[in-house]
Structure formats: structure tokens, C-alpha cells
N, C-alpha and C. Protein backbone atom coordinates (compact mmCIF):
# COMPACT_ATOMS: atom_id res chain seq x y z
N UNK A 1 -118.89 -187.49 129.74
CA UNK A 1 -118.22 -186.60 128.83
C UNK A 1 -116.71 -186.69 129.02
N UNK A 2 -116.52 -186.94 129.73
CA UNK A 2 -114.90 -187.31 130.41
C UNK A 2 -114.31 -188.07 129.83
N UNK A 3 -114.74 -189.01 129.67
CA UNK A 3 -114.74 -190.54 129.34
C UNK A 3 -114.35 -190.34 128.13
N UNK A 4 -115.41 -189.84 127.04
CA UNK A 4 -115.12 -189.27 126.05
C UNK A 4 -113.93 -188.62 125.55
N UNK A 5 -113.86 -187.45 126.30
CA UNK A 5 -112.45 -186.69 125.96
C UNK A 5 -111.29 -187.52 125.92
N UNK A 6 -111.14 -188.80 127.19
CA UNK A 6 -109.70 -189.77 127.04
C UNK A 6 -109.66 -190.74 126.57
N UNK A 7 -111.07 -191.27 125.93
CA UNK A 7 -111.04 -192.51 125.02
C UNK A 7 -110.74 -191.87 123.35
N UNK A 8 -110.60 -190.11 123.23
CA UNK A 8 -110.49 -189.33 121.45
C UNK A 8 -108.78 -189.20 121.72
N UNK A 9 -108.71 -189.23 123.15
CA UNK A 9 -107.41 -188.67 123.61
C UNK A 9 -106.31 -189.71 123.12
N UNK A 10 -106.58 -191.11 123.73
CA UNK A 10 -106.04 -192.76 123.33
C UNK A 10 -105.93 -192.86 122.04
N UNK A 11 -107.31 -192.75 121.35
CA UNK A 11 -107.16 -193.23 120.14
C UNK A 11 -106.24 -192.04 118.85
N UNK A 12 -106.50 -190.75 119.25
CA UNK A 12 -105.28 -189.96 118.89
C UNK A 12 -104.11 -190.54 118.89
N UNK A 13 -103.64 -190.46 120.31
CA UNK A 13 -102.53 -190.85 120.49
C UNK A 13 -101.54 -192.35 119.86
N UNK A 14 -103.00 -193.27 119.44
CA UNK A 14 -102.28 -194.61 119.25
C UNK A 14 -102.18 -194.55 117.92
N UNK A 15 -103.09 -193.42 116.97
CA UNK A 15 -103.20 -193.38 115.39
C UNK A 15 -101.40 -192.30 115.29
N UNK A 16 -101.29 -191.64 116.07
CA UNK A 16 -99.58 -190.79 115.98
C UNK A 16 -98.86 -191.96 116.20
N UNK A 17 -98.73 -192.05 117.23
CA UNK A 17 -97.76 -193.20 117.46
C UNK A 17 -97.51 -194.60 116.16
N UNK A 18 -98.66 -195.12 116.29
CA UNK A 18 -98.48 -196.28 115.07
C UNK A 18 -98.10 -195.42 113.33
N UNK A 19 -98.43 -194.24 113.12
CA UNK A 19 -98.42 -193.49 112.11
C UNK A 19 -96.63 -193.52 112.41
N UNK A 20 -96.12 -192.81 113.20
CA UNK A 20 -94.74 -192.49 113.49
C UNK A 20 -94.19 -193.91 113.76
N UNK A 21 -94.11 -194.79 114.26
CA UNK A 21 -93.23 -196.09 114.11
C UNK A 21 -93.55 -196.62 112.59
N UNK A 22 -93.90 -196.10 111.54
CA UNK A 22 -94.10 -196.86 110.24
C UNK A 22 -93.34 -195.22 109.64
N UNK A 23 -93.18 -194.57 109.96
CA UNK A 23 -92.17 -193.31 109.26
C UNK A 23 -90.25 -193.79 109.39
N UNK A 24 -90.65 -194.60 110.96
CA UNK A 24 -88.75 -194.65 111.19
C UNK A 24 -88.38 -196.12 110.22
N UNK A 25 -89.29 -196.40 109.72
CA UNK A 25 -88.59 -197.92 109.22
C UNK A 25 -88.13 -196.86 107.29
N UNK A 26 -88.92 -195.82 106.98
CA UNK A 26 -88.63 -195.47 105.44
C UNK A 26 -86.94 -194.53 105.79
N UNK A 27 -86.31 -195.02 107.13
CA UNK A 27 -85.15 -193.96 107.49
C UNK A 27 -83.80 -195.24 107.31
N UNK A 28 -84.42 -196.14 107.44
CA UNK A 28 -83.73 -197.53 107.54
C UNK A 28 -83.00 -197.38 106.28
N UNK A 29 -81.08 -198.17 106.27
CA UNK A 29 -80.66 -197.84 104.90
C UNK A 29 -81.40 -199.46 104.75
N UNK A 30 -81.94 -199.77 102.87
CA UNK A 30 -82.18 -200.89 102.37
C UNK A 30 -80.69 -201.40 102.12
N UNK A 31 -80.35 -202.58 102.68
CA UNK A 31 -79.38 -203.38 102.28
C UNK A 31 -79.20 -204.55 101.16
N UNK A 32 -80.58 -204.36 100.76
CA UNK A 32 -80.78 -205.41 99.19
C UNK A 32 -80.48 -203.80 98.19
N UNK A 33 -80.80 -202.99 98.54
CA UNK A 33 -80.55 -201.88 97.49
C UNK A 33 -79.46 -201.26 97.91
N UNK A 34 -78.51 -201.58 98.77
CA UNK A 34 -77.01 -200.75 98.98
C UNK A 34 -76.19 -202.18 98.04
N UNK A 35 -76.60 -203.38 97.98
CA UNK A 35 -75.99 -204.21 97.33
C UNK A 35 -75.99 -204.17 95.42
N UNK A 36 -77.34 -203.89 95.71
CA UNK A 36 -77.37 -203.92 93.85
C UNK A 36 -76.83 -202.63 93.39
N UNK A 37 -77.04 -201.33 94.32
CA UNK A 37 -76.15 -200.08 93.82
C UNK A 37 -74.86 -200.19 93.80
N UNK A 38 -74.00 -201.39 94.70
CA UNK A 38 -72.65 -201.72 94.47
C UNK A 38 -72.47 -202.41 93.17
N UNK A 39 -73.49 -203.31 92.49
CA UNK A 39 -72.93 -204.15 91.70
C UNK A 39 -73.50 -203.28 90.55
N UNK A 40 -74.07 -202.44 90.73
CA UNK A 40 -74.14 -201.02 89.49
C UNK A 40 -73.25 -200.41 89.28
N UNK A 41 -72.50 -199.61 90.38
CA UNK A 41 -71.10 -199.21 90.40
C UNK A 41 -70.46 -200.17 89.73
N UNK A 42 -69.98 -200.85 90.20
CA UNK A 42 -69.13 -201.57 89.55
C UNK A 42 -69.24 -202.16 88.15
N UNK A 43 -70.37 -202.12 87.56
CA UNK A 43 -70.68 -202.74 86.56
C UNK A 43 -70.16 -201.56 85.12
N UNK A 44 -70.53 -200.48 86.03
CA UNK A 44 -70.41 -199.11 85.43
C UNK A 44 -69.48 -198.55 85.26
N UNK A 45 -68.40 -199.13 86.33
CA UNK A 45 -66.84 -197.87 86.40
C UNK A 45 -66.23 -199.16 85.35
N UNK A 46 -66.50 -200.78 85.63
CA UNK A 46 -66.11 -201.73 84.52
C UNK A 46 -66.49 -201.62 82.64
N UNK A 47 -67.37 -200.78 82.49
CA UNK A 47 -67.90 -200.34 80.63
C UNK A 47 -67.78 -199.08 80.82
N UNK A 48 -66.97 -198.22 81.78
CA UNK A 48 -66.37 -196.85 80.96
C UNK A 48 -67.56 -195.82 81.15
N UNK A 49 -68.97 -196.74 81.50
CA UNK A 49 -69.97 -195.08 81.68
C UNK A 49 -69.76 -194.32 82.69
N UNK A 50 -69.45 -193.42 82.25
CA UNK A 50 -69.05 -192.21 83.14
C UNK A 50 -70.40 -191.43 83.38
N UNK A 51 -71.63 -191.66 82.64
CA UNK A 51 -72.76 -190.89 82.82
C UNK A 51 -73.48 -191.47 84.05
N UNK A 52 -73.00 -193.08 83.77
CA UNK A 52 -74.02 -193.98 84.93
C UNK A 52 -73.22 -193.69 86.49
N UNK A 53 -72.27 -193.59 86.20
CA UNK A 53 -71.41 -193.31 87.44
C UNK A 53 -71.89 -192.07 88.14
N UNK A 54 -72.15 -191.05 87.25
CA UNK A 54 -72.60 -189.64 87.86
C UNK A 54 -74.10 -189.94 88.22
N UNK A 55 -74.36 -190.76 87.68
CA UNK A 55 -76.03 -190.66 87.82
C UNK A 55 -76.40 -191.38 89.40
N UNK A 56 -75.64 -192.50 89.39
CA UNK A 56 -75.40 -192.95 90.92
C UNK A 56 -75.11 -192.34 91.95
N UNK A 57 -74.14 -191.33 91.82
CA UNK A 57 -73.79 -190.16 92.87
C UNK A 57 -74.04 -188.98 93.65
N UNK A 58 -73.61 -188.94 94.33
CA UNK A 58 -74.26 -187.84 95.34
C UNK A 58 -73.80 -186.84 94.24
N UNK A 59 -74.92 -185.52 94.50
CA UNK A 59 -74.99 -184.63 93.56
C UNK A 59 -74.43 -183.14 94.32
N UNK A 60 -73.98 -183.40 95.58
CA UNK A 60 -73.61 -182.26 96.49
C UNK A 60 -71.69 -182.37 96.63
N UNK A 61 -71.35 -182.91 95.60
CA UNK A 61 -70.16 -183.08 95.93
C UNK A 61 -69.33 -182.60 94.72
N UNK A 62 -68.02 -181.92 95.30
CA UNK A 62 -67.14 -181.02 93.92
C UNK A 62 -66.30 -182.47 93.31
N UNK A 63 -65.68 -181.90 91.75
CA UNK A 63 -64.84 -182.58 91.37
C UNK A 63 -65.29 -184.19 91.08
N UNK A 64 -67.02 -184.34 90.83
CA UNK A 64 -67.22 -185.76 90.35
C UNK A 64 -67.18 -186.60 89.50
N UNK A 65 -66.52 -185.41 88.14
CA UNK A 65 -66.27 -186.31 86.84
C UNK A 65 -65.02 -186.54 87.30
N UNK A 66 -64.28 -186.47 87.61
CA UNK A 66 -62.32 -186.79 87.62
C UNK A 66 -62.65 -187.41 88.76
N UNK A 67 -63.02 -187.44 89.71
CA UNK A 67 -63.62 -188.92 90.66
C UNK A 67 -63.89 -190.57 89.83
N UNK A 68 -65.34 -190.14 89.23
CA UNK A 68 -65.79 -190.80 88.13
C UNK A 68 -64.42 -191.34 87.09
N UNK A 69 -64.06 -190.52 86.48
CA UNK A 69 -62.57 -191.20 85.54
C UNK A 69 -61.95 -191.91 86.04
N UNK A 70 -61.40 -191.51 87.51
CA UNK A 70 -60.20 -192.64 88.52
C UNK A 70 -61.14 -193.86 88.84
N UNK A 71 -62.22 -193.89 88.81
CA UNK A 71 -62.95 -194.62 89.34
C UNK A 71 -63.02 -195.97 88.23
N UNK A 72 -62.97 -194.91 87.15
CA UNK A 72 -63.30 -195.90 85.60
C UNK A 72 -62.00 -196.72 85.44
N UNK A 73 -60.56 -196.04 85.71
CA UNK A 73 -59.67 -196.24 85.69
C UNK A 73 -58.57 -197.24 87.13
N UNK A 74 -59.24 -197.46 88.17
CA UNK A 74 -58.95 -198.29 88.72
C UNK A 74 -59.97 -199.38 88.17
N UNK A 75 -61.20 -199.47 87.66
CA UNK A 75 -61.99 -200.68 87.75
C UNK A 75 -61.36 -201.16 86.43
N UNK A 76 -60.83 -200.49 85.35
CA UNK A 76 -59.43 -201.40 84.18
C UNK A 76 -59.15 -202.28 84.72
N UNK A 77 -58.52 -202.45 85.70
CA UNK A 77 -57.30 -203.43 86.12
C UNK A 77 -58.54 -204.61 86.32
N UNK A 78 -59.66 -204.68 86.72
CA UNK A 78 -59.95 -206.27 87.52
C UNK A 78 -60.52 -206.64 86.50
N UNK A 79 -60.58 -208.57 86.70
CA UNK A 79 -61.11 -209.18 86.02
C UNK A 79 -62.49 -209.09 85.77
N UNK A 80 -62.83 -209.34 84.39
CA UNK A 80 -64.41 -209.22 84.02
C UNK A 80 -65.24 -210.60 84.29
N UNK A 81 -63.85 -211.62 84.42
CA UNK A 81 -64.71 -212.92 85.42
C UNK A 81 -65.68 -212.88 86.18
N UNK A 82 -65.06 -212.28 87.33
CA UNK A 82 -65.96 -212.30 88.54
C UNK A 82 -64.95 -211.43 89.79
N UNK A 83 -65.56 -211.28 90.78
CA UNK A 83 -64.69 -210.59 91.86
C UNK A 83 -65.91 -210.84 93.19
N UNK A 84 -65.52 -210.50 94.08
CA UNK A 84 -65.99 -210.89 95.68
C UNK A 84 -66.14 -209.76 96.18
N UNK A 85 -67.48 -208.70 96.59
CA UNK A 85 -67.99 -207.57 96.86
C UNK A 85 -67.98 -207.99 98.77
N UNK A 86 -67.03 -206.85 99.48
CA UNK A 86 -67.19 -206.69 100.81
C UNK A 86 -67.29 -205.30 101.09
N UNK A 87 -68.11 -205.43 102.56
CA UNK A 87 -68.96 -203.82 102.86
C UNK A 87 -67.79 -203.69 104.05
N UNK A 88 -67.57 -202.50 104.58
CA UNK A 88 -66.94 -201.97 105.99
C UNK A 88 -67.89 -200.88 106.22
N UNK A 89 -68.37 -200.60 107.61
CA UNK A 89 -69.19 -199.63 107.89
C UNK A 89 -67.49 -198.66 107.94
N UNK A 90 -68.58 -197.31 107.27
CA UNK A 90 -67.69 -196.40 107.55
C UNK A 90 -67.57 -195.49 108.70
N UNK A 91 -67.07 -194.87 108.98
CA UNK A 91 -67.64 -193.54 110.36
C UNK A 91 -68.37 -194.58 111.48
N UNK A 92 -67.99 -195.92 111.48
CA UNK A 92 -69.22 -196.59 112.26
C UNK A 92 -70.30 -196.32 112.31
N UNK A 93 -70.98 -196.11 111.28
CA UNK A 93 -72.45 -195.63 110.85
C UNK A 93 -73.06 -197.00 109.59
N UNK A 94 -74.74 -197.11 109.92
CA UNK A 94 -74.90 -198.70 109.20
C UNK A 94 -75.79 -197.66 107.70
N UNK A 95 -75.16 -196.39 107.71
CA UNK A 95 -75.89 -195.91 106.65
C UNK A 95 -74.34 -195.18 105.77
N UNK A 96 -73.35 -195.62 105.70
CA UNK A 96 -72.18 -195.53 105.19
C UNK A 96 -70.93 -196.67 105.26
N UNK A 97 -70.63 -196.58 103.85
CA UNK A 97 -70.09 -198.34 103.61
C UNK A 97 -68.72 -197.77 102.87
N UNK A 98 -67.37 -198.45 103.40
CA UNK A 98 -66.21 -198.52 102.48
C UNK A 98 -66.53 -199.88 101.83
N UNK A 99 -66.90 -199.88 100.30
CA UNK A 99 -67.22 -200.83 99.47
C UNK A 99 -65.63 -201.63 98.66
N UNK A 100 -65.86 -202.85 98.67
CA UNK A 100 -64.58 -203.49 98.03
C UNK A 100 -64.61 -204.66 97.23
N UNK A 101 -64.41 -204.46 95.62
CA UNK A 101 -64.52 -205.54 94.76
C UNK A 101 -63.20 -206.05 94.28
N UNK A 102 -62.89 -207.26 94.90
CA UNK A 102 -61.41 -208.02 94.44
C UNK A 102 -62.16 -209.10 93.58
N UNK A 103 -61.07 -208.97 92.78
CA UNK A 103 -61.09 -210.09 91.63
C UNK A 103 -60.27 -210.89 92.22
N UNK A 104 -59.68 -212.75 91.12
CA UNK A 104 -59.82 -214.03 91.79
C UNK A 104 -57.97 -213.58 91.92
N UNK A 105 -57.39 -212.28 90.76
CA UNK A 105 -55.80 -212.01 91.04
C UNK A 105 -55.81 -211.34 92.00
N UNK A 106 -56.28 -211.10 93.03
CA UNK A 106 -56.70 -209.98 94.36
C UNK A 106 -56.57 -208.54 94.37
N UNK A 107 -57.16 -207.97 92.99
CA UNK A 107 -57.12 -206.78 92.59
C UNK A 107 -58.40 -206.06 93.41
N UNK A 108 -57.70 -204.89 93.23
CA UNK A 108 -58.99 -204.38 94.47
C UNK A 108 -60.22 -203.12 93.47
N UNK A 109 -61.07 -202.71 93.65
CA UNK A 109 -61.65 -201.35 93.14
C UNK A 109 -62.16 -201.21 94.76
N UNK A 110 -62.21 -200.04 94.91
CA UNK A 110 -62.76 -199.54 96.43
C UNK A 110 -63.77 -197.97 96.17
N UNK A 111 -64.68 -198.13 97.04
CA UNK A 111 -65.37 -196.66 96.81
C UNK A 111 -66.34 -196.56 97.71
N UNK A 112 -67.13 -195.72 98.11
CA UNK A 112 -67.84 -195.39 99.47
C UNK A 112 -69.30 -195.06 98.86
N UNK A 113 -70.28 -195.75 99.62
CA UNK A 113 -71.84 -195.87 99.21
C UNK A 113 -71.88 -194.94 100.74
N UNK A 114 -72.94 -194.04 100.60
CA UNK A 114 -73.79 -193.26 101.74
C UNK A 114 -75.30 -193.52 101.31
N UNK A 115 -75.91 -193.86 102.55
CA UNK A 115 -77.35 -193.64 102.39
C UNK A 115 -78.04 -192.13 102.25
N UNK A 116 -78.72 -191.37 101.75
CA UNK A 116 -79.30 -190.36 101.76
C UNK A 116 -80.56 -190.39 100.87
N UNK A 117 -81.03 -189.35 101.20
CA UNK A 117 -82.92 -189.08 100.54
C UNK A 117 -83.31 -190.62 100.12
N UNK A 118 -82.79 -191.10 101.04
CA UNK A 118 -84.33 -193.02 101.09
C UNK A 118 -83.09 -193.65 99.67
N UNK A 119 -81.85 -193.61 99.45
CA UNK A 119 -81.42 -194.02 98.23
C UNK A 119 -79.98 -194.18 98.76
N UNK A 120 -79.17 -195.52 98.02
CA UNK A 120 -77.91 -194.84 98.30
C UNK A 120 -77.21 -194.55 97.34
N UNK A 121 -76.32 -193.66 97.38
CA UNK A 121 -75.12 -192.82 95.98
C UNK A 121 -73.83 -193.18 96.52
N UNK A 122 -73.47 -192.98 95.13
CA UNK A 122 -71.99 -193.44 95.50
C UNK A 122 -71.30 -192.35 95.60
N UNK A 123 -70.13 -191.68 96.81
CA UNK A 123 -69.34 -190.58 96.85
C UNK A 123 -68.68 -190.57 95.71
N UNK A 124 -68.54 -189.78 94.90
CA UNK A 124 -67.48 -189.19 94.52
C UNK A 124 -66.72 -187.48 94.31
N UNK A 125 -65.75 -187.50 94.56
CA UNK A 125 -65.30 -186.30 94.60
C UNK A 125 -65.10 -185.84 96.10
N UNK A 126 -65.03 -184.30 96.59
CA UNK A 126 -64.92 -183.63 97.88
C UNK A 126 -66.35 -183.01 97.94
N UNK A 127 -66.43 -183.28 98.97
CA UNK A 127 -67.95 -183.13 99.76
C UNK A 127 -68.08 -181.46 99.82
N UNK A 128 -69.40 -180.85 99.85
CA UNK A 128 -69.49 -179.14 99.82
C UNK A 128 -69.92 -178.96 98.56
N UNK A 129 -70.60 -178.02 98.23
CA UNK A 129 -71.29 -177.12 97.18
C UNK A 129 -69.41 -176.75 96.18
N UNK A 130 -69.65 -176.73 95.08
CA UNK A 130 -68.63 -175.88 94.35
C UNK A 130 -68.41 -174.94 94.96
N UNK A 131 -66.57 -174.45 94.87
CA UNK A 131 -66.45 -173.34 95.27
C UNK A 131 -65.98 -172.48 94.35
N UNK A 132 -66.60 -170.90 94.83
CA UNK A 132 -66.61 -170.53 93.22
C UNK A 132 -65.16 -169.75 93.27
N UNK A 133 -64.79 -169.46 91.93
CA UNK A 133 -63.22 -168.77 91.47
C UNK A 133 -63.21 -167.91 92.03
N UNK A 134 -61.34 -167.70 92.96
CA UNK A 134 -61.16 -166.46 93.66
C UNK A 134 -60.80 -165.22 92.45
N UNK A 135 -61.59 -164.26 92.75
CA UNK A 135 -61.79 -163.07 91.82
C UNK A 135 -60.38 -162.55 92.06
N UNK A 136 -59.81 -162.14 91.04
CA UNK A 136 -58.51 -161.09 91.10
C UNK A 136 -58.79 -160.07 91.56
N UNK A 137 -57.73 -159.19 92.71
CA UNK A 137 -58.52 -157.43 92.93
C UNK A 137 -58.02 -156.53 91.57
């Protein structure tokens, strides 16, 4: 009966364990999908959608349409040729990226990808919930 109890005990233990090492890999940022969300951004702040831009973005952050506009409005300047996409970890973290698209005149667009909820968004705006209007007394 012993025997029993630590061979339900093992096999518990090895069904958690193998269950939990297949949970930490869905925590992992995807780096084929932090790439194509860059060349979305960019594709997006380059044709003026300002909807696709918001739709990409973190949704916890103030001030994301006038983010979004500067955003639309630095990506004017580069060529619709082509340009050369480089990552910088940000915060030294491999789940936050200072993103950078130079064109072949070495024009820059720059903007910051975070990993969150299994996806990554693009920052825009100041981080925090809206804050709401100071009431007159």
C-alpha cells in the first residue's frame, strides 16, 4: 500500500511538473511575431492609419491618438523604398524593444514594442490609466 501511495505521488508530481514547464514557454516573447508587429507598425504609421496604429497598442496608456499622429508624422519623412529594421532591448529586458527603421537617406522612425498578454503592442503615449479632470472648488 505504500508503494502505492509514492508511485500516485511520482506520477502526480511528473504530470505538474511536465504540465508547468509547457506553461513557461506561452511566457516567452515570440520574436517572429515582435518582427512582423514591427513591420505592421511601420507599414501603418507609413499609410496614415491611425486606427491600425491604435489597434496595435497597448490599451493602458494616456494620450495614444497624438502619440499615433507623431508617429504617422515622423514615418512622412522615410522612404517607401525600403529601410533596415533594428531591435535594442530596452530596460535590458528580452520582452521590451527600442525599435528602429532607417531608410537608404538614414532617416530614422523609432518606437518601443513591449511584450504583454502573449502579444506584443506598440507603446504609445504615457503609461497609467487616464487621469481624470481636476474639479474646480
Amino acid at each position: 500500500m505504500r508503494n502505492l501511495g509514492c508511485a500516485v505521488f511520482v506520477a502526480i508530481f511528473a504530470v505538474l511538473t511536465l504540465a508547468l514547464s509547457g506553461c513557461d514557454r506561452t511566457f516567452d516573447p515570440d520574436m517572429r511575431q515582435r518582427d512582423s508587429t514591427a513591420k505592421a507598425v511601420i507599414a501603418a504609421a507609413m499609410d496614415d492609419d491611425r486606427p491600425k496604429l491604435l489597434d496595435l497598442a497597448a490599451v493602458d496608456m494616456t494620450e495614444r491618438e497624438a502619440a499615433a499622429d507623431r508617429l504617422i508624422v515622423k514615418a512622412s519623412n522615410l522612404t517607401t523604398t525600403g529601410y533596415e529594421v533594428q531591435y535594442k532591448e530596452h530596460h535590458g529586458a528580452p520582452d521590451n524593444y527600442i525599435v528602429t527603421a532607417t531608410d537608404d537617406q538614414g532617416r530614422d522612425l523609432v518606437f518601443e514594442l513591449d511584450w504583454h498578454e502573449a502579444k506584443w503592442q506598440l507603446i504609445l503615449g504615457t503609461a497609467g490609466p487616464p487621469k481624470s479632470p481636476a474639479t474646480s472648488p
